[in-house]
C-alpha atoms as a PDB file:
ATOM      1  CA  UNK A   1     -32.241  50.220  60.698  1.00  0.00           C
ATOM      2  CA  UNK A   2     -33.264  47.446  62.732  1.00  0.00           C
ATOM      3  CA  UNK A   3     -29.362  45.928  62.020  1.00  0.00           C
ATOM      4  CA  UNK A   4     -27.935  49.091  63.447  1.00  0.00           C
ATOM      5  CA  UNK A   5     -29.657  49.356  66.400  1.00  0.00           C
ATOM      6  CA  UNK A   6     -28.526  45.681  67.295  1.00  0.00           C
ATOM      7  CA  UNK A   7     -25.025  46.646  66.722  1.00  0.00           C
ATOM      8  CA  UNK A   8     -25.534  49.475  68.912  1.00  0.00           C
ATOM      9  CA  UNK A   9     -26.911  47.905  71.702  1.00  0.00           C
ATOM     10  CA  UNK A  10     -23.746  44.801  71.027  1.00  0.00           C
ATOM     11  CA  UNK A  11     -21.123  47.079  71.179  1.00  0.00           C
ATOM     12  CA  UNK A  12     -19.876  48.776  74.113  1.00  0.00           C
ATOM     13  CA  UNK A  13     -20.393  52.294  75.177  1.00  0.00           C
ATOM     14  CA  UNK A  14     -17.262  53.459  73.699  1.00  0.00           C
ATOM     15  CA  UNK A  15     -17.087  57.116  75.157  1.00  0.00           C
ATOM     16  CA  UNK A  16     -16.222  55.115  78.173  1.00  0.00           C
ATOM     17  CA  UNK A  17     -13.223  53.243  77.160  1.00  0.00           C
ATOM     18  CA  UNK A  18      -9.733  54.772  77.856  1.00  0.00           C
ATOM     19  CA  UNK A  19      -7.835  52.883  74.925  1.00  0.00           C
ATOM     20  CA  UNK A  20     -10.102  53.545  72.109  1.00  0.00           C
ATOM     21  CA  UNK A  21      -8.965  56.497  69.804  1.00  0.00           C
ATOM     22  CA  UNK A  22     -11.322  58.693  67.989  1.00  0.00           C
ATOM     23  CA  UNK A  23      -9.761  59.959  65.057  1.00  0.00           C
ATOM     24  CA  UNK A  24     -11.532  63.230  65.543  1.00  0.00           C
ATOM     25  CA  UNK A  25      -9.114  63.708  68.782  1.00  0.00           C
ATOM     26  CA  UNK A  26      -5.321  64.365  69.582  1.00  0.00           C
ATOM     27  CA  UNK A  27      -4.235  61.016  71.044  1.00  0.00           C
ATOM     28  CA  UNK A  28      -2.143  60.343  73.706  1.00  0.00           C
ATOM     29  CA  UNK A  29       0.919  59.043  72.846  1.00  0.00           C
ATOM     30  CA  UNK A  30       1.559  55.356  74.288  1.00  0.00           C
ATOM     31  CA  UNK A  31       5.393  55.732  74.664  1.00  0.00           C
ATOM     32  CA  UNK A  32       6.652  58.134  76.467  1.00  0.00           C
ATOM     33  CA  UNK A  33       6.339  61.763  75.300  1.00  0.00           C
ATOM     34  CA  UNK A  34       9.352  64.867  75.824  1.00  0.00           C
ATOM     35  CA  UNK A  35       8.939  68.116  76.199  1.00  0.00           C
ATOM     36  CA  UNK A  36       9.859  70.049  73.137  1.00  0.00           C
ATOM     37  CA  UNK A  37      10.531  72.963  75.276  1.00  0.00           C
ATOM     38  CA  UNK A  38       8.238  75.128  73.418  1.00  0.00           C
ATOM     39  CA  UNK A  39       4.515  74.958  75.071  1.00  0.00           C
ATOM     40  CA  UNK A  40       3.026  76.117  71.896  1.00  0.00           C
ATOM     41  CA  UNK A  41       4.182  73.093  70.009  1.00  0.00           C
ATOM     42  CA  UNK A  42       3.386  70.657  73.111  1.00  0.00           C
ATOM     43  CA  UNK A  43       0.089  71.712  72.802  1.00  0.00           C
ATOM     44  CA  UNK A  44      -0.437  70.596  69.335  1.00  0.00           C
ATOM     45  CA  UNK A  45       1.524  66.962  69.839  1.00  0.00           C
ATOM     46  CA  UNK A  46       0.071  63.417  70.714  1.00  0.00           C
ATOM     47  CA  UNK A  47       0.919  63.037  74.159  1.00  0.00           C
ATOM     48  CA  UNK A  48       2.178  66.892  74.940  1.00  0.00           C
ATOM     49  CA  UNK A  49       5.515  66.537  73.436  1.00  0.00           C
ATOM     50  CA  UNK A  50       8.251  64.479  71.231  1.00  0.00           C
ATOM     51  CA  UNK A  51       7.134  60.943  71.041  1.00  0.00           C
ATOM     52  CA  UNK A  52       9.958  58.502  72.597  1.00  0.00           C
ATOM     53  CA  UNK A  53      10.406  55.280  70.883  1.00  0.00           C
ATOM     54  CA  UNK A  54       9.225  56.120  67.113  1.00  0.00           C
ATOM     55  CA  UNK A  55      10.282  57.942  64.070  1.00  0.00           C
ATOM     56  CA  UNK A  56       9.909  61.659  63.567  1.00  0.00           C
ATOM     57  CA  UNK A  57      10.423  62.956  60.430  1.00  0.00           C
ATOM     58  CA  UNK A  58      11.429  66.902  59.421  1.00  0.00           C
ATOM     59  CA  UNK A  59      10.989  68.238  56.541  1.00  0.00           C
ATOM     60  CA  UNK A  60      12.815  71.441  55.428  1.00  0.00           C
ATOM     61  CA  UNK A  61      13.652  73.292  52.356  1.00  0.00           C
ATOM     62  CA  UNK A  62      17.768  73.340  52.976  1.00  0.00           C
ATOM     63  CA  UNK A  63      19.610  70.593  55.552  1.00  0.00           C
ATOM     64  CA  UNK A  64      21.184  72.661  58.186  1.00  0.00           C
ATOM     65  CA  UNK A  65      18.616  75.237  58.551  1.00  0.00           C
ATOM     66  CA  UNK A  66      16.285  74.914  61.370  1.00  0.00           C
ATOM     67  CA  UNK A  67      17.528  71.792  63.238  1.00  0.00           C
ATOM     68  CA  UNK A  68      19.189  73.392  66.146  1.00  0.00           C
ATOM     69  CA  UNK A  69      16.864  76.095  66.704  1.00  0.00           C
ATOM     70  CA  UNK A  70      13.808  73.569  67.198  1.00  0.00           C
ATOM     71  CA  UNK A  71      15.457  70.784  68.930  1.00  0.00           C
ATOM     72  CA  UNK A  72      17.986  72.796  71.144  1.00  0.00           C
ATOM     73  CA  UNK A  73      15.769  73.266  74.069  1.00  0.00           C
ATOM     74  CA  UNK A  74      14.985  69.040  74.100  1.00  0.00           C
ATOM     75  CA  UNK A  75      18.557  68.007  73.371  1.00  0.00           C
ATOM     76  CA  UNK A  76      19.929  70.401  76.274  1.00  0.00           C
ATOM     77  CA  UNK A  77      17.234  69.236  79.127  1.00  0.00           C
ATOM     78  CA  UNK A  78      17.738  65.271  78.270  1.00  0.00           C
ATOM     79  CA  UNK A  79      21.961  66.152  78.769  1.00  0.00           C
ATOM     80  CA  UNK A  80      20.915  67.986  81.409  1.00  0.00           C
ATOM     81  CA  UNK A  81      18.947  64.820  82.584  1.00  0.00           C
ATOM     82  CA  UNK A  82      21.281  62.196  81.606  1.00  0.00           C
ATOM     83  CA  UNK A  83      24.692  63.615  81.333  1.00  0.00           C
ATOM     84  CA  UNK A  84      26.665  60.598  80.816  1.00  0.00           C
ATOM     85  CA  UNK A  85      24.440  59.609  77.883  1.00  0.00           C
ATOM     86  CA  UNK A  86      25.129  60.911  74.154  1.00  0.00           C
ATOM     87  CA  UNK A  87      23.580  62.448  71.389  1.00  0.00           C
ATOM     88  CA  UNK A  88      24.773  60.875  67.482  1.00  0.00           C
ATOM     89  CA  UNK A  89      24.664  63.128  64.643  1.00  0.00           C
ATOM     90  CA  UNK A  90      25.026  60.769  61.510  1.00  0.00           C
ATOM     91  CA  UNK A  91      25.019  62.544  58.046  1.00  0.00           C
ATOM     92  CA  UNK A  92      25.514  65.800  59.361  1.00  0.00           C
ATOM     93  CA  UNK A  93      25.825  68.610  56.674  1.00  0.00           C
ATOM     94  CA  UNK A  94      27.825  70.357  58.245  1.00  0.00           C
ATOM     95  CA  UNK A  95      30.289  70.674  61.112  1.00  0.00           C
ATOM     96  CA  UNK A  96      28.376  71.870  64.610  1.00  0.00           C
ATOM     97  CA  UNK A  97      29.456  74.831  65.797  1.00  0.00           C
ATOM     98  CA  UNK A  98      30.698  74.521  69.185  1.00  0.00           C
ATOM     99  CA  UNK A  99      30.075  78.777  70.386  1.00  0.00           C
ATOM    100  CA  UNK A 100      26.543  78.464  68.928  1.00  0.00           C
ATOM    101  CA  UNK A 101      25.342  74.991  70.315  1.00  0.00           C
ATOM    102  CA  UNK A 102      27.196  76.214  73.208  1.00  0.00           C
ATOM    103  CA  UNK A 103      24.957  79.479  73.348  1.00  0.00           C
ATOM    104  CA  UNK A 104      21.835  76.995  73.526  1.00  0.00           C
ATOM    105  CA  UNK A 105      22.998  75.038  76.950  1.00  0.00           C
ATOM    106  CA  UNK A 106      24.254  71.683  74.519  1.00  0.00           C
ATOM    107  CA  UNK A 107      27.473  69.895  75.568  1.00  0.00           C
ATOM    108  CA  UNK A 108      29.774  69.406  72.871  1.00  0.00           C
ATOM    109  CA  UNK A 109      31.786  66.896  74.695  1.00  0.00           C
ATOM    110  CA  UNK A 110      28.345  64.439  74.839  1.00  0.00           C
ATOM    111  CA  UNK A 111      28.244  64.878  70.739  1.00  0.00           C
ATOM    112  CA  UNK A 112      28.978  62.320  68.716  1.00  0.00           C
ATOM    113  CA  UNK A 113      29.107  63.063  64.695  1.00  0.00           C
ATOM    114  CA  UNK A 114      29.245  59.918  62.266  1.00  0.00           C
ATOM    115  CA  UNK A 115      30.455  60.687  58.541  1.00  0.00           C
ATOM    116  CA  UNK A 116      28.980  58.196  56.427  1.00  0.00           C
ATOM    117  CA  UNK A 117      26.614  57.524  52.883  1.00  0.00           C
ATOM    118  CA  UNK A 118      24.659  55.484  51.396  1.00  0.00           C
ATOM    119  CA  UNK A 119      24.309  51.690  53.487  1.00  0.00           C
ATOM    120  CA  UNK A 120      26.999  52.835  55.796  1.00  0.00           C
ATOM    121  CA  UNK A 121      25.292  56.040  56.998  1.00  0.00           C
ATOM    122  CA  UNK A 122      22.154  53.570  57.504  1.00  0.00           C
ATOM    123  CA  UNK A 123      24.064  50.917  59.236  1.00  0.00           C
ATOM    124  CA  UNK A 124      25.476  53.882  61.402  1.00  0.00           C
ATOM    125  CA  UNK A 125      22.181  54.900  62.636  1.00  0.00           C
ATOM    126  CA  UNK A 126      20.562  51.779  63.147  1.00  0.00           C
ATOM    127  CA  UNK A 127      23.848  50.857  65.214  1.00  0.00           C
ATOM    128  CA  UNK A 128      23.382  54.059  67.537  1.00  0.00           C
ATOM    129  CA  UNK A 129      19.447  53.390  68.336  1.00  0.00           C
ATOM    130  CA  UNK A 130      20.896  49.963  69.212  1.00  0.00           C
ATOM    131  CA  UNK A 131      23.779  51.457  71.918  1.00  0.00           C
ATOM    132  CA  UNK A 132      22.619  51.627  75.525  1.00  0.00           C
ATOM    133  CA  UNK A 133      24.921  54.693  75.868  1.00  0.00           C
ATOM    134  CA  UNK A 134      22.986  56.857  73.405  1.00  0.00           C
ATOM    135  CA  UNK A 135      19.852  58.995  74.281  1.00  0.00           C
ATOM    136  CA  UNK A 136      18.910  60.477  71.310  1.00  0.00           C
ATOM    137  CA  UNK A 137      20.005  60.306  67.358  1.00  0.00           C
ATOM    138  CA  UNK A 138      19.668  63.159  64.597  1.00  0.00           C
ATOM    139  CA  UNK A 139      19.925  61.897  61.116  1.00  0.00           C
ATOM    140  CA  UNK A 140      19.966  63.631  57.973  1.00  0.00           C
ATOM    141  CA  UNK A 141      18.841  61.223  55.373  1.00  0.00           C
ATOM    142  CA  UNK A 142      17.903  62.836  51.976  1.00  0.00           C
ATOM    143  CA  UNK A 143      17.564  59.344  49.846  1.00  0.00           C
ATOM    144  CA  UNK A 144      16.436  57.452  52.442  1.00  0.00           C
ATOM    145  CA  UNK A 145      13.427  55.027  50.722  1.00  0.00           C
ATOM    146  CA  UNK A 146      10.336  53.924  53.218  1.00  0.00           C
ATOM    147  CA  UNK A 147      11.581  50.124  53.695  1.00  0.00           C
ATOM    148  CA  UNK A 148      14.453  51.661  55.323  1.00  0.00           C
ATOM    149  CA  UNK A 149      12.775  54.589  57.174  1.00  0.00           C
ATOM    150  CA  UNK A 150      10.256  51.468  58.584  1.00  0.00           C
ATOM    151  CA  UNK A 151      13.430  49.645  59.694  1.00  0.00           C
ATOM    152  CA  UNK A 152      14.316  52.934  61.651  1.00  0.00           C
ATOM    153  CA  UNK A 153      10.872  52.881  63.002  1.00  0.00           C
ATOM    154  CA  UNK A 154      11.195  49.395  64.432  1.00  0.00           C
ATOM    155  CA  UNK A 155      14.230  49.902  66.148  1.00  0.00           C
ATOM    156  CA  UNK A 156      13.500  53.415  67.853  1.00  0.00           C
ATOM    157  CA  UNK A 157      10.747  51.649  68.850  1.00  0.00           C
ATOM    158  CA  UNK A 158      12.490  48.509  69.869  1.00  0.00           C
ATOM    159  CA  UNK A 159      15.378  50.204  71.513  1.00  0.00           C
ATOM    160  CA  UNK A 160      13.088  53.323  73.198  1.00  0.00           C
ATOM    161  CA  UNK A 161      14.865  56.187  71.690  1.00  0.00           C
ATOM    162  CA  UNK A 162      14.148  59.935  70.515  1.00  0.00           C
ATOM    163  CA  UNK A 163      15.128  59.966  67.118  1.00  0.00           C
ATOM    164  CA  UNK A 164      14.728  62.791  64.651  1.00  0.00           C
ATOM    165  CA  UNK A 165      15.239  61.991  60.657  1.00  0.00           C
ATOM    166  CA  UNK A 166      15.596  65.491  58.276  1.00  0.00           C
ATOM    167  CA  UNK A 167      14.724  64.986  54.512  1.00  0.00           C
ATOM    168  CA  UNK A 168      14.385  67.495  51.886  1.00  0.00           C
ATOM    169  CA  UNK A 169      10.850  68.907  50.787  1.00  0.00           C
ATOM    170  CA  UNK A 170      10.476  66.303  47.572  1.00  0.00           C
ATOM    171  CA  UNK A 171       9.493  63.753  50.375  1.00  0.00           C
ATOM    172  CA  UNK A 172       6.087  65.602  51.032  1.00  0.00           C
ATOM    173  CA  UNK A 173       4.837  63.400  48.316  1.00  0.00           C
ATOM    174  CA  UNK A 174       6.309  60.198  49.456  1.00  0.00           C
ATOM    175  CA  UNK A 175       4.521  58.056  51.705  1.00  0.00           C
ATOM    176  CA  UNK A 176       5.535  57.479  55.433  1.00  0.00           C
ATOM    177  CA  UNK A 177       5.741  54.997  58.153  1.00  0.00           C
ATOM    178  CA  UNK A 178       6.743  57.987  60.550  1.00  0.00           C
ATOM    179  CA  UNK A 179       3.707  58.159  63.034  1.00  0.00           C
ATOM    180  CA  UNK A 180       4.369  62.432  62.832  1.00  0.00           C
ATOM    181  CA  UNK A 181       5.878  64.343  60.115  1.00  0.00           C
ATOM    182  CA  UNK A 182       6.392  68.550  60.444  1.00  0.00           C
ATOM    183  CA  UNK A 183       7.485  70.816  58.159  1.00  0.00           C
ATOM    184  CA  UNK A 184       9.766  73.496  58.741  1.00  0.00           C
ATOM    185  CA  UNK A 185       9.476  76.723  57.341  1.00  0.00           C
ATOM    186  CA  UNK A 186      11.609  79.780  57.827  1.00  0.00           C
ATOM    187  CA  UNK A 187      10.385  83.221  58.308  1.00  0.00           C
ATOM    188  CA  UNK A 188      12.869  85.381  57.436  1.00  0.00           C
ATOM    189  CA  UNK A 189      13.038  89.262  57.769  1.00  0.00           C
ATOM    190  CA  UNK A 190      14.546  92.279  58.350  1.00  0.00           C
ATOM    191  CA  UNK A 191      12.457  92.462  61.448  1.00  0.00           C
ATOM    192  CA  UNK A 192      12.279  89.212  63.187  1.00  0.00           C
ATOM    193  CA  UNK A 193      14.921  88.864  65.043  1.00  0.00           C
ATOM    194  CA  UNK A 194      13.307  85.900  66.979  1.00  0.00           C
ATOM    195  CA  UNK A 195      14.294  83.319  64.681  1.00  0.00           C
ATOM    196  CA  UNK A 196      10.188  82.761  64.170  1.00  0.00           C
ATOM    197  CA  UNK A 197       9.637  78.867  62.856  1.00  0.00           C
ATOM    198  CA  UNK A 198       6.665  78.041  61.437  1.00  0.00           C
ATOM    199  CA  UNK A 199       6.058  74.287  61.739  1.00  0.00           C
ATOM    200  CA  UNK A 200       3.008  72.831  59.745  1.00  0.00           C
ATOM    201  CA  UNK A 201       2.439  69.466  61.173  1.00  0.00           C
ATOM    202  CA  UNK A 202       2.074  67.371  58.230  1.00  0.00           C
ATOM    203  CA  UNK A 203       0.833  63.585  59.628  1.00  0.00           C
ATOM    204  CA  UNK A 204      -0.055  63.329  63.816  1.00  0.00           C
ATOM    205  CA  UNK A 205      -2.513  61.148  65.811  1.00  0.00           C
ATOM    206  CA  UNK A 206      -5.362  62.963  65.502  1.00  0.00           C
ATOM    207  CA  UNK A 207      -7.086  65.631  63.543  1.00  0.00           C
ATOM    208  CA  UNK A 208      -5.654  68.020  60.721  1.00  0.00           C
ATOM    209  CA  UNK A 209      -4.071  71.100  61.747  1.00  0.00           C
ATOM    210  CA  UNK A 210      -4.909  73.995  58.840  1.00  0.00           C
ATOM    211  CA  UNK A 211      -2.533  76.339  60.541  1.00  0.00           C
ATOM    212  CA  UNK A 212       1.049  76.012  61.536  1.00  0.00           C
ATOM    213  CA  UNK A 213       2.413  76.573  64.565  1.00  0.00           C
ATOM    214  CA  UNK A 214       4.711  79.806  65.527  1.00  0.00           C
ATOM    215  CA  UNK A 215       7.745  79.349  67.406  1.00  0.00           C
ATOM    216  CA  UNK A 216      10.352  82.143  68.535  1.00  0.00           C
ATOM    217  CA  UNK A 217      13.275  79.746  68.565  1.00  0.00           C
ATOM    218  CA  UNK A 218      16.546  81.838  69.144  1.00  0.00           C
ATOM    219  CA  UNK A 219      17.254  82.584  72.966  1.00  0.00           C
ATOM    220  CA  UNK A 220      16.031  85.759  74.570  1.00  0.00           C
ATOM    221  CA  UNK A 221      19.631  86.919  75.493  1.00  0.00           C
ATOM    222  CA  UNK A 222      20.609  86.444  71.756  1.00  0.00           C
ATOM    223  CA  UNK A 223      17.292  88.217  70.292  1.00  0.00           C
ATOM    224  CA  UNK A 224      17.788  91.436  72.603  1.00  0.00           C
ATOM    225  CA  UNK A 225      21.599  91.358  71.361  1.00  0.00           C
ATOM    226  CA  UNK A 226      20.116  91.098  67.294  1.00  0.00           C
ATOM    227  CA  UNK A 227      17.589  93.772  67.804  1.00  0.00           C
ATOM    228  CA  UNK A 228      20.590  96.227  69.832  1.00  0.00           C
ATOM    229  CA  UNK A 229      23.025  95.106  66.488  1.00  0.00           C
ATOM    230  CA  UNK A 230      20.298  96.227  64.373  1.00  0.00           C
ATOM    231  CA  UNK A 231      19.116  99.197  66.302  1.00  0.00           C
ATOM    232  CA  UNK A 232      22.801 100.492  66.281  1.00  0.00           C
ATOM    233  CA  UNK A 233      23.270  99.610  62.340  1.00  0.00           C
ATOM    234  CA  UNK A 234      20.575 102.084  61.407  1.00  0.00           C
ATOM    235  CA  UNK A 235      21.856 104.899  63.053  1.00  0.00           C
ATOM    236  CA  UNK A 236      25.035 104.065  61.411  1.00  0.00           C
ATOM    237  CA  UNK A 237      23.668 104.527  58.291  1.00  0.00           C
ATOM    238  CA  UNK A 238      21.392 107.468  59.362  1.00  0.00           C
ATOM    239  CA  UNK A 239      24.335 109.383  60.147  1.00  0.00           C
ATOM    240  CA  UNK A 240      26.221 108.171  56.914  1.00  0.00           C
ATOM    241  CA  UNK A 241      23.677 109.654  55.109  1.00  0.00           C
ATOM    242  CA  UNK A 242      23.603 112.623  56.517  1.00  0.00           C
ATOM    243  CA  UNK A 243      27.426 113.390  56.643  1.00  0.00           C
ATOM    244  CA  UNK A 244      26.897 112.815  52.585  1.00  0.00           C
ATOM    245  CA  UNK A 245      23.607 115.044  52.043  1.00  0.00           C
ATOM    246  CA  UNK A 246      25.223 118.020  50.151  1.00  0.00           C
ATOM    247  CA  UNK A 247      24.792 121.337  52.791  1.00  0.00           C
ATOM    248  CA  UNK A 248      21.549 123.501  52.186  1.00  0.00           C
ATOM    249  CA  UNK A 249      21.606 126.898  51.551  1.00  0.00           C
ATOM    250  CA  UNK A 250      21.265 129.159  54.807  1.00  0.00           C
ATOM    251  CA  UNK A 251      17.699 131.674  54.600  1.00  0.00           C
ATOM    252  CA  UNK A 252      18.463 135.197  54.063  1.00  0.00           C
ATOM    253  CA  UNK A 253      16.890 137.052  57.727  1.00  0.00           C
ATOM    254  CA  UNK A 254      13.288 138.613  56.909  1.00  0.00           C
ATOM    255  CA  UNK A 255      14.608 142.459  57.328  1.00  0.00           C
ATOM    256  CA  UNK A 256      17.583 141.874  55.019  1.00  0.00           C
ATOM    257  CA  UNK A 257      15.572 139.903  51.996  1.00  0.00           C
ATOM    258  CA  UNK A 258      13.977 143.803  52.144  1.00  0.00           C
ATOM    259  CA  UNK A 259      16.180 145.807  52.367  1.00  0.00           C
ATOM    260  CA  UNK A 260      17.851 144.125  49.077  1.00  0.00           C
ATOM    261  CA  UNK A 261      14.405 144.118  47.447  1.00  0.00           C
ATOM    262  CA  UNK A 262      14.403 147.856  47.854  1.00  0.00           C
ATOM    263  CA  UNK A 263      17.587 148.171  46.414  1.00  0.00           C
ATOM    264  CA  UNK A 264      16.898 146.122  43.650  1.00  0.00           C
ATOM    265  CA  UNK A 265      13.805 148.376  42.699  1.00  0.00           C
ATOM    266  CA  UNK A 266      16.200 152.024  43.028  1.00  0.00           C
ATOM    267  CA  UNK A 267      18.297 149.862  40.529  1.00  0.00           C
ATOM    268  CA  UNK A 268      16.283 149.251  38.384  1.00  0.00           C
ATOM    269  CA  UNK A 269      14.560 152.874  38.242  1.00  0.00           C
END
């Protein structure tokens, strides 16, 4: 007892010092931090927003799934920002499509995609962080191992540059060095037609979060034009189904139904 209260009175009242992190507490990110364009994810980020200058690392059930749809609204406002600069796609699974990206403010003619595997495709990305005319770099590394994924780390750090890595969901269980992992996780339905995301933030500065976070991620021009596609659809098949419902039989008038009774009953006397 007598031990602790002479380190208490040694050390320095640390509530008071700006640079010292509690790990019960979101820090604040050192590098510079991006708006992800969504405020509820900002809210729920070390420093407000995508951490500049370090690895972050997405997690998703299928490549090509959810990338555009989260990082859209960032990669439109930094070519909004810096034009002339350009954004590298290296290991791609698939070919962008121009309309879509288009649809989500993103100049195709500032895209740059790089087909490569294994060494090459890491070569290739550690050669774009190192380019003074790139901004940002999305890389879609499934086999990536962590000695590699540090040397990413180093030079986004290093070079100051926003770069995103995508692995599959096996890498849960794998350790690392990225200073903030997510996961992305679809939420599919006949009736969202908001694109909902859920993101569960797997590894951040700061304490866990039990819940994930909820983001509407297709534009709201595109959404009203799903939900009017969808709205029309059902009467489509409303109207099929009626056109194929076999005809019901017409009810006999009260006064008529008896006036035939009565005839039946003379009949039958």
């Amino acid at each position: 007892m007598l031990f602790q209260n002479s380190v208490r009175h040694a050390l320095p009242d640390l509530a008071g010092l700006c640079h010292v992190w509690r790990a019960g507490e979101l820090g604040d990110a050192s590098e510079r931090s991006v708006d992800t364009g969504y405020a509820g994810l900002n809210r729920v980020l070390p420093g407000g927003g995508w951490p500049q200058g370090t690895l972050i690392e997405l997690l998703q059930p299928q490549a090509g799934l959810h990338e555009w749809g989260l990082l859209a609204p960032v990669l439109a406002a930094r070519q909004a920002t810096a034009p002339r600069q350009l954004m590298v796609l290296a290991g791609a699974p698939y070919q962008p499509f121009g309309p879509a990206l288009g649809a989500r403010q993103l100049d195709m003619r500032r895209l740059l995609a790089v087909r490569a595997q294994g060494p090459a495709l890491l070569w290739s990305v550690c050669e774009a962080l190192r380019c003074a005319d790139v901004d940002s770099v999305l890389a879609w590394l499934p086999d990536v191992r962590g000695a590699n994924l540090r040397r990413l780390q180093i030079a986004a750090h290093a070079h100051n540059k926003l770069l995103f890595v995508f692995r599959p969901l096996c890498a849960r269980r794998e350790s690392s060095p990225a200073p903030l992992r997510l996961l992305l996780e679809g939420m599919t339905g006949e009736a969202d037609t908001a694109g909902n995301l859920a993101v569960h933030v797997l590894k951040r500065r700061g304490p866990p979060l039990v819940l994930p976070v909820v983001l509407a991620t297709r534009p709201t021009r595109l959404t009203a034009l799903l939900a009017a596609s969808g709205e029309r659809v059902r009467r489509q098949r409303e109207e099929a189904a009626l056109a194929l419902a076999p005809p019901q039989a017409c009810p006999l008038p009260r006064s008529l139904l008896h006036a035939l009774d009565r005839t039946a009953s003379l009949h039958h006397h």
